[in-house]
C-alpha atoms as a PDB file:
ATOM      1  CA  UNK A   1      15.307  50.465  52.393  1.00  0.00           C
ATOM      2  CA  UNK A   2      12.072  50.728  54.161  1.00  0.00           C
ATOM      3  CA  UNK A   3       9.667  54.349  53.494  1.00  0.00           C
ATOM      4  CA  UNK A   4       9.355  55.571  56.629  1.00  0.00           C
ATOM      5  CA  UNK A   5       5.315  55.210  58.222  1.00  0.00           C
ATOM      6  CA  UNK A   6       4.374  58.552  59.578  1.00  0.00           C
ATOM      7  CA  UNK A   7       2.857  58.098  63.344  1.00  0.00           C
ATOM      8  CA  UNK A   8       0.759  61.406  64.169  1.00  0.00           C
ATOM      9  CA  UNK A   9       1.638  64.785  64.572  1.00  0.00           C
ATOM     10  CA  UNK A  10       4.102  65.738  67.146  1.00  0.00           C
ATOM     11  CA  UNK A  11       1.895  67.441  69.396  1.00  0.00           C
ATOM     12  CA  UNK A  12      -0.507  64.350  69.639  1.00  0.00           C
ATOM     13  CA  UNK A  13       2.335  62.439  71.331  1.00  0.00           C
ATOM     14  CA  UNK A  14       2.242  63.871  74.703  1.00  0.00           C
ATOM     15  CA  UNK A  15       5.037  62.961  77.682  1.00  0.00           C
ATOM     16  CA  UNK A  16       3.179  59.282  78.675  1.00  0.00           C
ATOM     17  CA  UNK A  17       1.451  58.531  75.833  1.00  0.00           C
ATOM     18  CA  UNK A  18       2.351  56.149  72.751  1.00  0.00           C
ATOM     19  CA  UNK A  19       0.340  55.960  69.448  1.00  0.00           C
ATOM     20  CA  UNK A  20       0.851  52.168  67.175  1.00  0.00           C
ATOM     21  CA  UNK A  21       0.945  52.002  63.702  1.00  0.00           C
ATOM     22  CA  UNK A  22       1.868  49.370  60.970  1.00  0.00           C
ATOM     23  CA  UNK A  23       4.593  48.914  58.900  1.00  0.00           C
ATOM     24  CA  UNK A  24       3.219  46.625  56.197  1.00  0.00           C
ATOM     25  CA  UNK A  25       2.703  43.619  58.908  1.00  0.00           C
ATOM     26  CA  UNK A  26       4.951  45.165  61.941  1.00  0.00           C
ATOM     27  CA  UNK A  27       2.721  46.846  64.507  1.00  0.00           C
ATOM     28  CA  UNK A  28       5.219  49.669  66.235  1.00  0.00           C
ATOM     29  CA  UNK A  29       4.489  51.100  69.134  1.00  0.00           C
ATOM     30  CA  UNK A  30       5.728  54.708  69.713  1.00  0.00           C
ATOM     31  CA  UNK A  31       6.351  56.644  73.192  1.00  0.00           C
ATOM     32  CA  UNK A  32       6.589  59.436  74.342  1.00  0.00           C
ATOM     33  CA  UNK A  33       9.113  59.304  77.791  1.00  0.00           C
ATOM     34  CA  UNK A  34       9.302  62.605  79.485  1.00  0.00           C
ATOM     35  CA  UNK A  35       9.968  63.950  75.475  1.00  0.00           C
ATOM     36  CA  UNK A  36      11.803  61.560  74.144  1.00  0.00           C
ATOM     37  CA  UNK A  37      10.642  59.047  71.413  1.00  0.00           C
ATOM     38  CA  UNK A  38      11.176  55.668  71.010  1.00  0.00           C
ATOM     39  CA  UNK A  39      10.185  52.933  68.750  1.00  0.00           C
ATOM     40  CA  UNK A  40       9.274  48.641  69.406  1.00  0.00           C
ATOM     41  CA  UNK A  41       7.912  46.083  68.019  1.00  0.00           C
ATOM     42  CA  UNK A  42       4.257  45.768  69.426  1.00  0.00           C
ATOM     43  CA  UNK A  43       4.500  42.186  70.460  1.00  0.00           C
ATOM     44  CA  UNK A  44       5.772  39.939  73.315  1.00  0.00           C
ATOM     45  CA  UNK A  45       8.130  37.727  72.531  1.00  0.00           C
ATOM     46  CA  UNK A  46       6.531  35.462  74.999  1.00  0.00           C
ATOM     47  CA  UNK A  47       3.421  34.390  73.295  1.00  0.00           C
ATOM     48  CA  UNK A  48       2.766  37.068  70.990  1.00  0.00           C
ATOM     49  CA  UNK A  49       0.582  39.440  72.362  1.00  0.00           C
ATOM     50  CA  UNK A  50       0.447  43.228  72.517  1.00  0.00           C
ATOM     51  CA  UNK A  51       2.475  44.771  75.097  1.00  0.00           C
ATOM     52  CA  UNK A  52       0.388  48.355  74.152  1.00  0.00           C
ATOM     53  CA  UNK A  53      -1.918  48.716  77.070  1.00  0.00           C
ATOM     54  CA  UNK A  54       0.189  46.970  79.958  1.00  0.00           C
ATOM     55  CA  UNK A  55       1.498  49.391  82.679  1.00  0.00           C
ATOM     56  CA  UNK A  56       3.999  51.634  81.905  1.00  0.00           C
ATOM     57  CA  UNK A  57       6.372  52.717  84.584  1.00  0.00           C
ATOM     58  CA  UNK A  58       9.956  54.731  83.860  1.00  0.00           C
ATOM     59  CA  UNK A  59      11.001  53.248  80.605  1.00  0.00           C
ATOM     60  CA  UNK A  60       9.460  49.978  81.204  1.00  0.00           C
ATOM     61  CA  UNK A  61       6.374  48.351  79.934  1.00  0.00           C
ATOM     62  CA  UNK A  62       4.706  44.937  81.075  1.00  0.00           C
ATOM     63  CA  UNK A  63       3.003  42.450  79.639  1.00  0.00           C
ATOM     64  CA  UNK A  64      -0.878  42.055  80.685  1.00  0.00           C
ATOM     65  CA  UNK A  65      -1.250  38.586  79.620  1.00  0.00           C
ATOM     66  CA  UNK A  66       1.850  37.216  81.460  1.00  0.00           C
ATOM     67  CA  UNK A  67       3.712  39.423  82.974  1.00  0.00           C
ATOM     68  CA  UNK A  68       7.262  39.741  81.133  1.00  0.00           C
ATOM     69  CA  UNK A  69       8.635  43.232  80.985  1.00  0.00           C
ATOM     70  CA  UNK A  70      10.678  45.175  78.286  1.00  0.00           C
ATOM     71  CA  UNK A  71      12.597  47.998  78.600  1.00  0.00           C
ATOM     72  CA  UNK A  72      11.497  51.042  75.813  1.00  0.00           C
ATOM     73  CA  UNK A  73      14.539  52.485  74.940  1.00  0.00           C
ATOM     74  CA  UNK A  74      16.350  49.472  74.204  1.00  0.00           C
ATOM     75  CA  UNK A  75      13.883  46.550  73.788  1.00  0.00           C
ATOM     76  CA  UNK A  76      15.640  44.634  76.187  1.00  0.00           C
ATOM     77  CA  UNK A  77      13.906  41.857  77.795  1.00  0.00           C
ATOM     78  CA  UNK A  78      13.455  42.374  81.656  1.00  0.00           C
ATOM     79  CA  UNK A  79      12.111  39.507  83.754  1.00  0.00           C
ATOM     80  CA  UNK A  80      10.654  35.770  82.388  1.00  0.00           C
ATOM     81  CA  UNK A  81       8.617  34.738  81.680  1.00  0.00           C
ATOM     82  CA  UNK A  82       9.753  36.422  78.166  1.00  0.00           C
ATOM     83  CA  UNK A  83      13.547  35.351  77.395  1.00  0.00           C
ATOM     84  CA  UNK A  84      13.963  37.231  73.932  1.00  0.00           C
ATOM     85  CA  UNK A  85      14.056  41.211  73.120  1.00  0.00           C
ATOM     86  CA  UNK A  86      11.583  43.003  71.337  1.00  0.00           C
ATOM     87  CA  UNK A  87      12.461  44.343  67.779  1.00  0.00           C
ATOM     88  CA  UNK A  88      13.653  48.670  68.032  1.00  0.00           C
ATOM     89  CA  UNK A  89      12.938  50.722  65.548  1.00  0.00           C
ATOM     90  CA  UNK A  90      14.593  53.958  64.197  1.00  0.00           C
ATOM     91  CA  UNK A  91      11.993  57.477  65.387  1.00  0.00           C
ATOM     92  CA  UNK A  92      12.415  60.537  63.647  1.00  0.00           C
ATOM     93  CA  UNK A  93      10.797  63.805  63.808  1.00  0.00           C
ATOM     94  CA  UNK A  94      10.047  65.998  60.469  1.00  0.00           C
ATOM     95  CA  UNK A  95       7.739  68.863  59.549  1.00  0.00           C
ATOM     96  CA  UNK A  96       6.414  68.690  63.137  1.00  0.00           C
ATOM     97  CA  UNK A  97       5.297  64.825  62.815  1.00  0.00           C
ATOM     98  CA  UNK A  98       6.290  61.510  63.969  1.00  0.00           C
ATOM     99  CA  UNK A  99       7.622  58.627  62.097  1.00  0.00           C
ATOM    100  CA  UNK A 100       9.363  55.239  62.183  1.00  0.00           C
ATOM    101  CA  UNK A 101       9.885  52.318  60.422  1.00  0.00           C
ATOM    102  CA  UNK A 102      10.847  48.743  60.366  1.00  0.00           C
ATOM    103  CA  UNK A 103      14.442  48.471  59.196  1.00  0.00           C
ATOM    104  CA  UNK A 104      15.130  45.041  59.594  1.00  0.00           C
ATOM    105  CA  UNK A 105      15.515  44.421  56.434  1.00  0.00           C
ATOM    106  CA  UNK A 106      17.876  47.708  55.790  1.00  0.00           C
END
């Protein structure tokens, strides 16, 4: 089983914001939506690149390079030009800070 990766302290995760960390190679984006935490893989399934700084709107994020969206909460592909989810990971909160982890292998 996978030691969970600690993210920040739960006050530095405001409603709207997401923090990435790394889980040996993983990158895993965090966000915060309206208080509510949820964990993906920081990567398009498209061609690869980080979906961290696309626009954010509900619980979706896009793409900048091409345009594909995900959904947050689920990883859930949205629209092409993407075809395949993104990975979600398990969030916890403990001792007043965040963490996840890639349990794939789990």
């Amino acid at each position: 089983m996978a030691d969970w990766v600690r993210v920040c302290a739960r006050a530095e995760l405001l409603p709207g914001e997401y923090r990435t960390v790394f889980d040996g190679d993983t990158a895993i984006a965090v966000f915060n939506l309206d208080g509510a935490l949820y964990a993906i893989e920081d990567v398009c399934t498209h061609d690869g690149g980080e979906l961290t700084g696309g626009p954010i709107e509900g619980n979706e994020i896009e793409c900048l390079r091409h345009g594909a969206r995900f959904d947050i909460t689920t990883g859930a592909v949205l629209c092409p030009p993407a075809y395949e989810p993104v990975a979600k990971f398990p969030v916890k909160v403990e001792a007043d800070a965040v963490y996840t982890r890639d349990d794939r292998d789990d």
